[in-house]
PDB file of N, CA and C in Angstrom:
ATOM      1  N   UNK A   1     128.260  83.302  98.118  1.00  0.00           N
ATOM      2  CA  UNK A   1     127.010  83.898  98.488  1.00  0.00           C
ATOM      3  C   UNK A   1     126.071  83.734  97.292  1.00  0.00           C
ATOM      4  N   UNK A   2     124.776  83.331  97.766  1.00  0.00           N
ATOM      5  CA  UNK A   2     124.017  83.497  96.515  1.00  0.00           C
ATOM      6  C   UNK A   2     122.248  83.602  97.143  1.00  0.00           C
ATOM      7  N   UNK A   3     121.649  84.074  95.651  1.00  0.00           N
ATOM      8  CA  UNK A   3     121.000  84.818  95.917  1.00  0.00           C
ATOM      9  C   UNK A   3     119.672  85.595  95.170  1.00  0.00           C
ATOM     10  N   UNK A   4     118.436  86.176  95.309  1.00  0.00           N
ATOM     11  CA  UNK A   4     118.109  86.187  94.348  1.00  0.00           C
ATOM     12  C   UNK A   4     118.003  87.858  93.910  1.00  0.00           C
ATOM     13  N   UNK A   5     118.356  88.280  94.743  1.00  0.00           N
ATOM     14  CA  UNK A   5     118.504  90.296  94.634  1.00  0.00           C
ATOM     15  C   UNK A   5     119.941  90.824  94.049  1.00  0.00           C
ATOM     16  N   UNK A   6     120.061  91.469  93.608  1.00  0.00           N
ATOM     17  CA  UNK A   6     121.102  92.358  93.275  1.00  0.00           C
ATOM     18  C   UNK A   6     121.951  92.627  94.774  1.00  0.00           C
ATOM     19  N   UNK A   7     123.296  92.079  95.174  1.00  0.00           N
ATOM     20  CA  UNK A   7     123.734  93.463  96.656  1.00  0.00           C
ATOM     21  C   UNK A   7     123.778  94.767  96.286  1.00  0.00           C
ATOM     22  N   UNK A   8     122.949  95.606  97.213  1.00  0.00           N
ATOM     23  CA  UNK A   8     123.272  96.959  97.468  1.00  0.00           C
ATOM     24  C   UNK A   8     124.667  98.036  97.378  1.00  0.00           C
ATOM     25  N   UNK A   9     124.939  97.156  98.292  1.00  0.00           N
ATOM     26  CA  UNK A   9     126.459  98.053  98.673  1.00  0.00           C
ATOM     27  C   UNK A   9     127.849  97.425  98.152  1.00  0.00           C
ATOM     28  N   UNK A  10     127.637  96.807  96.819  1.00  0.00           N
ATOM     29  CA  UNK A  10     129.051  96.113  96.179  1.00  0.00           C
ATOM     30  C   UNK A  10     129.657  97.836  95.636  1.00  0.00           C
ATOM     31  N   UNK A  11     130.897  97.744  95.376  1.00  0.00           N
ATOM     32  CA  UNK A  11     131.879  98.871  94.896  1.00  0.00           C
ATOM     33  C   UNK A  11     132.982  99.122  95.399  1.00  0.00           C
ATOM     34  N   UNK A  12     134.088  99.198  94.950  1.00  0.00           N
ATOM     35  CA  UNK A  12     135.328  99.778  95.214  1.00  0.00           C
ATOM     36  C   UNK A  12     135.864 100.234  96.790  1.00  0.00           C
ATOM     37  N   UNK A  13     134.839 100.740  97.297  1.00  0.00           N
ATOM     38  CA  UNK A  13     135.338 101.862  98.682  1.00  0.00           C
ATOM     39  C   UNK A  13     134.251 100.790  99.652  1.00  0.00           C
ATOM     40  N   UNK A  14     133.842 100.044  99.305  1.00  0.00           N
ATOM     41  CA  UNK A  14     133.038  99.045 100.500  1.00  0.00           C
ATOM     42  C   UNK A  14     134.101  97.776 100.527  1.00  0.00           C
ATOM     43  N   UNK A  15     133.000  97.134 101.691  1.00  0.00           N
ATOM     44  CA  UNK A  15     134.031  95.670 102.114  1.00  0.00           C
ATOM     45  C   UNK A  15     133.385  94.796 101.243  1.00  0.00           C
ATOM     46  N   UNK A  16     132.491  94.880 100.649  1.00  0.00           N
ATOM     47  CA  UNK A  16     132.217  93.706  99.163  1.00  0.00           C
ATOM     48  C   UNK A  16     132.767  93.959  98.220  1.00  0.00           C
ATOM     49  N   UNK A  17     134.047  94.123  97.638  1.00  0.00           N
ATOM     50  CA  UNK A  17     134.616  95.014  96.228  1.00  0.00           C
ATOM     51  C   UNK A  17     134.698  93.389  95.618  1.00  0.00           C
ATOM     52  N   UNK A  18     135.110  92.591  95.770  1.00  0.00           N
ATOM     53  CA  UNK A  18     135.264  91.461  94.918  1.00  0.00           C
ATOM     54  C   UNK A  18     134.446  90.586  94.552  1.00  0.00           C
ATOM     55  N   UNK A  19     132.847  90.988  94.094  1.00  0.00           N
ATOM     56  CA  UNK A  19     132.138  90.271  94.033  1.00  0.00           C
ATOM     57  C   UNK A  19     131.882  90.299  92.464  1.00  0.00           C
ATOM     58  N   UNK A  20     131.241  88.608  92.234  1.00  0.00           N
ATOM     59  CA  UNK A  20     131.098  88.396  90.800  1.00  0.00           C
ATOM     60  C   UNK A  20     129.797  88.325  90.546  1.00  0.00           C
ATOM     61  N   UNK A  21     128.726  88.702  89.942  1.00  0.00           N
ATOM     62  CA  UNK A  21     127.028  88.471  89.559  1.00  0.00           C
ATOM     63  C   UNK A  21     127.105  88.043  88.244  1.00  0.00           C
ATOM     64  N   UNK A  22     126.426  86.653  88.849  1.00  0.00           N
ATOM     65  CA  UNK A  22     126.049  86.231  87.299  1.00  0.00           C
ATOM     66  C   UNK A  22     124.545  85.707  87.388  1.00  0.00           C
ATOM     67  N   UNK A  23     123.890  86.121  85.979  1.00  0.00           N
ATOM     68  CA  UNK A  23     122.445  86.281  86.496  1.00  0.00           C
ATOM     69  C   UNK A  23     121.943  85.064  85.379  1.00  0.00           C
ATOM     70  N   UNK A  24     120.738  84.790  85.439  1.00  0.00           N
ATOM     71  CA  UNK A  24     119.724  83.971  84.399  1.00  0.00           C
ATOM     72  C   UNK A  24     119.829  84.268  82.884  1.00  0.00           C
ATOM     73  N   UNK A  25     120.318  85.266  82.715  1.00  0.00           N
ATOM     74  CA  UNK A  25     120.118  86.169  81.574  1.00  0.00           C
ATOM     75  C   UNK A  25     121.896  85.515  81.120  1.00  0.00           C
ATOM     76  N   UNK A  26     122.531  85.269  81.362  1.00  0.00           N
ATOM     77  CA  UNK A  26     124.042  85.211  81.230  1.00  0.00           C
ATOM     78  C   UNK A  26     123.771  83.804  80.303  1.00  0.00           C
ATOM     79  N   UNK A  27     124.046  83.599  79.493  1.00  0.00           N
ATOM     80  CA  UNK A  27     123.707  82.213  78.562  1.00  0.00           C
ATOM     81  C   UNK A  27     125.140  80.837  79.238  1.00  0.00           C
ATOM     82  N   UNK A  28     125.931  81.462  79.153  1.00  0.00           N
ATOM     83  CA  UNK A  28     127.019  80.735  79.273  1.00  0.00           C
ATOM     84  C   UNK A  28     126.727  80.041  81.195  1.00  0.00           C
ATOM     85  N   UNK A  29     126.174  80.576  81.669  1.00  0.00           N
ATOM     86  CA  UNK A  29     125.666  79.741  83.062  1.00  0.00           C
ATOM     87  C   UNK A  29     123.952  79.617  83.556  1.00  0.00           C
ATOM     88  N   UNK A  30     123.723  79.493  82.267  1.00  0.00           N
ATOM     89  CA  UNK A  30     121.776  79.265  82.067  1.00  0.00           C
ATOM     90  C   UNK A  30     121.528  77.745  82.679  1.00  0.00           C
ATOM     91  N   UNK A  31     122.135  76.701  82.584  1.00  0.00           N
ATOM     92  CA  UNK A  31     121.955  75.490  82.970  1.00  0.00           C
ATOM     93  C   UNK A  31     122.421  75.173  84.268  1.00  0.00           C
ATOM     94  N   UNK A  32     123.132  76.218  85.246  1.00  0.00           N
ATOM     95  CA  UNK A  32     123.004  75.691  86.622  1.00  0.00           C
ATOM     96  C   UNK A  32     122.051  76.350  87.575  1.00  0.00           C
ATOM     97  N   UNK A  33     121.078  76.787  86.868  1.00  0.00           N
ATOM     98  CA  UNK A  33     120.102  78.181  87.283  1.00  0.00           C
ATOM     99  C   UNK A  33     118.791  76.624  87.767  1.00  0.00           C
ATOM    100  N   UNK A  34     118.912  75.620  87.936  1.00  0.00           N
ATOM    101  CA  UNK A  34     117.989  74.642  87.962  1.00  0.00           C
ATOM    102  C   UNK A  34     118.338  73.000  87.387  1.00  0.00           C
ATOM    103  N   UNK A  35     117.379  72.706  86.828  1.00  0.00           N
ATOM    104  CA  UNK A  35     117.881  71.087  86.040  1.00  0.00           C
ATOM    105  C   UNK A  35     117.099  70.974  85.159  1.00  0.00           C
ATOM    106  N   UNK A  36     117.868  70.254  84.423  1.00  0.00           N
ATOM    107  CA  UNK A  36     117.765  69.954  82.505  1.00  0.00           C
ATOM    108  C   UNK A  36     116.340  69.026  83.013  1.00  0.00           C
ATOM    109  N   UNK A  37     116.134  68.556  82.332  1.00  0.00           N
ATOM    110  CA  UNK A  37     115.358  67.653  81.610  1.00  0.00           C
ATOM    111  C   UNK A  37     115.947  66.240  81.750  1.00  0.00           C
ATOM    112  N   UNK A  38     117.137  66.076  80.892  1.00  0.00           N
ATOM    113  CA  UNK A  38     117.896  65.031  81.345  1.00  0.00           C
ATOM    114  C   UNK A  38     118.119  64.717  82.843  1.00  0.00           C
ATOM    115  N   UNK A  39     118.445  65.808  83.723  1.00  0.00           N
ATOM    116  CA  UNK A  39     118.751  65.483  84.980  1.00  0.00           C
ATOM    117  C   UNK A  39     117.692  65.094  85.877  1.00  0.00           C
ATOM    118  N   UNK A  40     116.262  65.458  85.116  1.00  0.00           N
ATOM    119  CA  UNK A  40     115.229  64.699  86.096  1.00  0.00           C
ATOM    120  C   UNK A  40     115.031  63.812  85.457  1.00  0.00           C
ATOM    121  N   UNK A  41     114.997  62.936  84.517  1.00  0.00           N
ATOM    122  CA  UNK A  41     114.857  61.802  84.087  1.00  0.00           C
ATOM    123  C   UNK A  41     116.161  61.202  84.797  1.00  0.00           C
ATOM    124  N   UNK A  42     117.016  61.489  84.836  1.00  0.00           N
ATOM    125  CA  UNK A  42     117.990  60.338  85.700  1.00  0.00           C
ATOM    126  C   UNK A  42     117.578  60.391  86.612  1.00  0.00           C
ATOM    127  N   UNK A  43     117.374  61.482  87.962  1.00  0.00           N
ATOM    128  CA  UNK A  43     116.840  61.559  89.041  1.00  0.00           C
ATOM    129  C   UNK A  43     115.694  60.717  89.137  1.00  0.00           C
ATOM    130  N   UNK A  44     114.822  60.671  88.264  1.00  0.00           N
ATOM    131  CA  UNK A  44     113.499  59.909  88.799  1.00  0.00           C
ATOM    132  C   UNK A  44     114.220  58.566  88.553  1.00  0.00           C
ATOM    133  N   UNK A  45     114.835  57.797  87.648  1.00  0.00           N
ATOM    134  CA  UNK A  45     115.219  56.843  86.941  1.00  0.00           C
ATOM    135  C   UNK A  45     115.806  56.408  88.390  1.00  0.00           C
ATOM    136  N   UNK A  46     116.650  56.818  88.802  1.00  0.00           N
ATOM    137  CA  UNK A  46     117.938  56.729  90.038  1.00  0.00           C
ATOM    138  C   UNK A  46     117.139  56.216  90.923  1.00  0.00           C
ATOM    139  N   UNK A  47     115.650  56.363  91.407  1.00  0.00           N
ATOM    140  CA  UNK A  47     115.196  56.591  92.577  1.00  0.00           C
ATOM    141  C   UNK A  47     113.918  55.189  92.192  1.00  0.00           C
ATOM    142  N   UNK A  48     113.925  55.077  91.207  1.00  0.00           N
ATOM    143  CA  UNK A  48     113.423  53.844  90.397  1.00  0.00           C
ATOM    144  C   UNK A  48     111.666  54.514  90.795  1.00  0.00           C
ATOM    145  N   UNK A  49     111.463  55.593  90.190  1.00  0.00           N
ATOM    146  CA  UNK A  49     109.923  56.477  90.459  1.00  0.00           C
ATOM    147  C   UNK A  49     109.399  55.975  89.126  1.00  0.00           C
ATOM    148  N   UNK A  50     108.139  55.538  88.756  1.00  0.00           N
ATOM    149  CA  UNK A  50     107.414  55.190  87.754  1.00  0.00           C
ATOM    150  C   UNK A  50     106.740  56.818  87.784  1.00  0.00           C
ATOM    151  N   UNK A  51     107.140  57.373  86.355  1.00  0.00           N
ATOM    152  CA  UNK A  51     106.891  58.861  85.580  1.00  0.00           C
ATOM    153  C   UNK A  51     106.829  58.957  84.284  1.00  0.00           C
ATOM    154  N   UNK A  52     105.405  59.992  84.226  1.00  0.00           N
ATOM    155  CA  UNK A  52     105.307  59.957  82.575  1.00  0.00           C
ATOM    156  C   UNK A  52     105.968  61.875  82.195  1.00  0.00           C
ATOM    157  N   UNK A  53     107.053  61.454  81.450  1.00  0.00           N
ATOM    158  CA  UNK A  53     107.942  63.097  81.250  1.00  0.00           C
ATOM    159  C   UNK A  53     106.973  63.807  80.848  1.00  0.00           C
ATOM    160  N   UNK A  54     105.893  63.371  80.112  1.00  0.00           N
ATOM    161  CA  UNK A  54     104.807  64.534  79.514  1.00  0.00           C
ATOM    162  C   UNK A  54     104.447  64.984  80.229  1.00  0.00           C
ATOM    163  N   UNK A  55     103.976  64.535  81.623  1.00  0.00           N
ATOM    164  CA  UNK A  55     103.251  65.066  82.971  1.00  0.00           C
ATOM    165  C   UNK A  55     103.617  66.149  83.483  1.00  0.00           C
ATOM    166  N   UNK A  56     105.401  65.338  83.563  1.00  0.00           N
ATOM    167  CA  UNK A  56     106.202  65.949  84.546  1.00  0.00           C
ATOM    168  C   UNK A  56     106.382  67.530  83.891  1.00  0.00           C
ATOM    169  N   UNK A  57     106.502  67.619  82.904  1.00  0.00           N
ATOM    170  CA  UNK A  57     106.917  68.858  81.817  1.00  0.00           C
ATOM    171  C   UNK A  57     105.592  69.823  81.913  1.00  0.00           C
ATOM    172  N   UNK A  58     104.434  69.488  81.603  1.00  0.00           N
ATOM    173  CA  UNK A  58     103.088  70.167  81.901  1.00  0.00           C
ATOM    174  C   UNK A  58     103.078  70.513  83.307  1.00  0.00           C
ATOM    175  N   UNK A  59     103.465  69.918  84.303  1.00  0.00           N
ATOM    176  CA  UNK A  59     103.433  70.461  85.777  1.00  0.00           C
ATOM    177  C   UNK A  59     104.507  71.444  86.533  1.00  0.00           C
ATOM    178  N   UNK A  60     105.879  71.029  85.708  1.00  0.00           N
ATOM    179  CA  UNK A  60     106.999  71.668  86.215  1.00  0.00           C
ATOM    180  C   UNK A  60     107.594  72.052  85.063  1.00  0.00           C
ATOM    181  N   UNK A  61     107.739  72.251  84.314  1.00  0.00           N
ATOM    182  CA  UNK A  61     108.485  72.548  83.583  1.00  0.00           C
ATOM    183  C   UNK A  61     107.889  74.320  83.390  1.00  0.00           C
ATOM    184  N   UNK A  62     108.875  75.189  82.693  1.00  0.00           N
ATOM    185  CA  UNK A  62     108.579  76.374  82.219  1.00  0.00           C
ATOM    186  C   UNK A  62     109.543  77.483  82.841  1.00  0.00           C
ATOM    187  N   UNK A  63     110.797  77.105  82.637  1.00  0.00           N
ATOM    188  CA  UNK A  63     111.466  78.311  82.726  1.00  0.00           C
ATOM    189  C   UNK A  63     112.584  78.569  81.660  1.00  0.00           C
ATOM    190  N   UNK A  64     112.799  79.330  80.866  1.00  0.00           N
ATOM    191  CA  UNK A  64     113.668  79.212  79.593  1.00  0.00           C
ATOM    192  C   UNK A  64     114.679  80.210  80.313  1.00  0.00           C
ATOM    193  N   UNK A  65     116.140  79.593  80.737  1.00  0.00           N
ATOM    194  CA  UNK A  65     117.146  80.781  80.921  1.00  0.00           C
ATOM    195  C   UNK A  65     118.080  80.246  79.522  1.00  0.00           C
ATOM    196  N   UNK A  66     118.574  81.618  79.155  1.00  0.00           N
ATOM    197  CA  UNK A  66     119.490  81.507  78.010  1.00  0.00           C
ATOM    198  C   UNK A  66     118.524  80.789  76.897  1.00  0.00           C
ATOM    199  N   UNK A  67     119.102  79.539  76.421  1.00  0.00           N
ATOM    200  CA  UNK A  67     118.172  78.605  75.788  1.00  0.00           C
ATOM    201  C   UNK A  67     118.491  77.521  75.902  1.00  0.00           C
ATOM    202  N   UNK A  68     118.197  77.574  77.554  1.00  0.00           N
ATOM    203  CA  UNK A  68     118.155  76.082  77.965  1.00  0.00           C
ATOM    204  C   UNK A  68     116.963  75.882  78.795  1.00  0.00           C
ATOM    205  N   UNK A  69     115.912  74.849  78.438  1.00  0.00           N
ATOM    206  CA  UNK A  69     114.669  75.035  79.437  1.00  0.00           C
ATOM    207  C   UNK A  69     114.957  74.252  80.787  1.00  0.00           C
ATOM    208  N   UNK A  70     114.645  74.426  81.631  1.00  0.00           N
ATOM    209  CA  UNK A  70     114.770  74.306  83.329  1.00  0.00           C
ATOM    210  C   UNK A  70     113.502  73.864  83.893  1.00  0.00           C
ATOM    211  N   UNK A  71     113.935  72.720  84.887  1.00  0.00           N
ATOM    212  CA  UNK A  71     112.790  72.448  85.858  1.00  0.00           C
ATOM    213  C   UNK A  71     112.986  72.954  87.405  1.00  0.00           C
ATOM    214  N   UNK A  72     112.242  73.650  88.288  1.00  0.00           N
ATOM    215  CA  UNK A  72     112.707  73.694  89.098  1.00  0.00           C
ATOM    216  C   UNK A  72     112.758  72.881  90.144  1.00  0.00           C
ATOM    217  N   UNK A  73     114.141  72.868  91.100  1.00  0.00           N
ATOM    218  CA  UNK A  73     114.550  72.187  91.692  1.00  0.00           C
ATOM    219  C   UNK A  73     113.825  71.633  92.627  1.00  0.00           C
ATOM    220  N   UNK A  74     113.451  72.878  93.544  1.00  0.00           N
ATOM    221  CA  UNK A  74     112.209  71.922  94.414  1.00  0.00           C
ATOM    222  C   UNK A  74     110.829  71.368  94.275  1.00  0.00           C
ATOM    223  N   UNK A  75     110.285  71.901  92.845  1.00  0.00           N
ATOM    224  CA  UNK A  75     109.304  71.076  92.282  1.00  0.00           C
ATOM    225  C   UNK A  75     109.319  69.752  91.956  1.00  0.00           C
ATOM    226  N   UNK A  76     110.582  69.431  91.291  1.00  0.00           N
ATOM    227  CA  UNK A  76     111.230  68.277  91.512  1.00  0.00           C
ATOM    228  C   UNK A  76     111.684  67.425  92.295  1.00  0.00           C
ATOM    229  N   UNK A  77     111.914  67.870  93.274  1.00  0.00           N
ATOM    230  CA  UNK A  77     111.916  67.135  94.477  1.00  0.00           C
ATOM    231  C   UNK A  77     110.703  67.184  95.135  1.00  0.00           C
ATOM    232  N   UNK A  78     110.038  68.007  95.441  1.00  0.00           N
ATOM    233  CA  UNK A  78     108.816  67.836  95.655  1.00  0.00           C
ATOM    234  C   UNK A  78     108.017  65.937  95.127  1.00  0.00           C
ATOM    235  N   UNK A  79     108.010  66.500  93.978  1.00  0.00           N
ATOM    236  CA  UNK A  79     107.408  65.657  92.977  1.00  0.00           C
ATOM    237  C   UNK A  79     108.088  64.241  93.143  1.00  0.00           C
ATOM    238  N   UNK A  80     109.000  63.597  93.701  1.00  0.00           N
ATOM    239  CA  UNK A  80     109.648  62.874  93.744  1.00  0.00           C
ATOM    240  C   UNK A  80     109.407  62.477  95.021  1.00  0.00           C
ATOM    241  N   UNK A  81     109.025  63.130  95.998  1.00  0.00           N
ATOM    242  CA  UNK A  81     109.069  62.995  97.826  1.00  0.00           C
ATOM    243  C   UNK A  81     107.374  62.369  97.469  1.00  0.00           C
ATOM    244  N   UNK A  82     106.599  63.178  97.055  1.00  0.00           N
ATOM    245  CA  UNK A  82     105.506  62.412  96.997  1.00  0.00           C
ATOM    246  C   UNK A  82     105.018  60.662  96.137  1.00  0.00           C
ATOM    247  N   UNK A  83     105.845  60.610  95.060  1.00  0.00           N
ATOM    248  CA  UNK A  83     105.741  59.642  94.680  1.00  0.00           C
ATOM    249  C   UNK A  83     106.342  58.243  94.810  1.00  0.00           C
ATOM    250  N   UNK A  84     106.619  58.639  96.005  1.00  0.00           N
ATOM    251  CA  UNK A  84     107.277  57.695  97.299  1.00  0.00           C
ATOM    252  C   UNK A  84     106.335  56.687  97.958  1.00  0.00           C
TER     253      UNK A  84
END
């Protein structure tokens, strides 16, 4: 399950007792919260998209989890569907 709220009713005496939350803030899983930098340069690379990273970084870029900076995913794809 995933998600972007806290569940309500996780605890002991409910039928969700075995659930794990791991949030943005958790450093050790900051880099699957979106994609590196590296991973959109392969992505565009892969798809053979003519891109200037400075652009791409001024338009999408700006999310720091842990201390890893993040692009988001569907901006990126976005950005990729159009330059089609």
């Amino acid at each position: 399950m995933t998600g972007i709220l806290r569940v309500a009713k996780e605890g002991i005496f409910s039928g969700l007792n075995n659930l794990s939350v791991y949030s943005i803030l958790d450093e050790k899983y900051s880099s699957y919260f979106g994609l590196t930098e590296k991973e959109v340069r392969e992505a565009l690379e892969y798809y053979e998209l003519d891109y200037n990273i400075q652009e791409v970084k001024e338009w999408y870029n700006g999310y720091l989890f842990g201390n890893t900076e993040m692009y988001n995913p569907w901006s990126i794809i976005s950005y990729m569907a159009n330059k089609k």
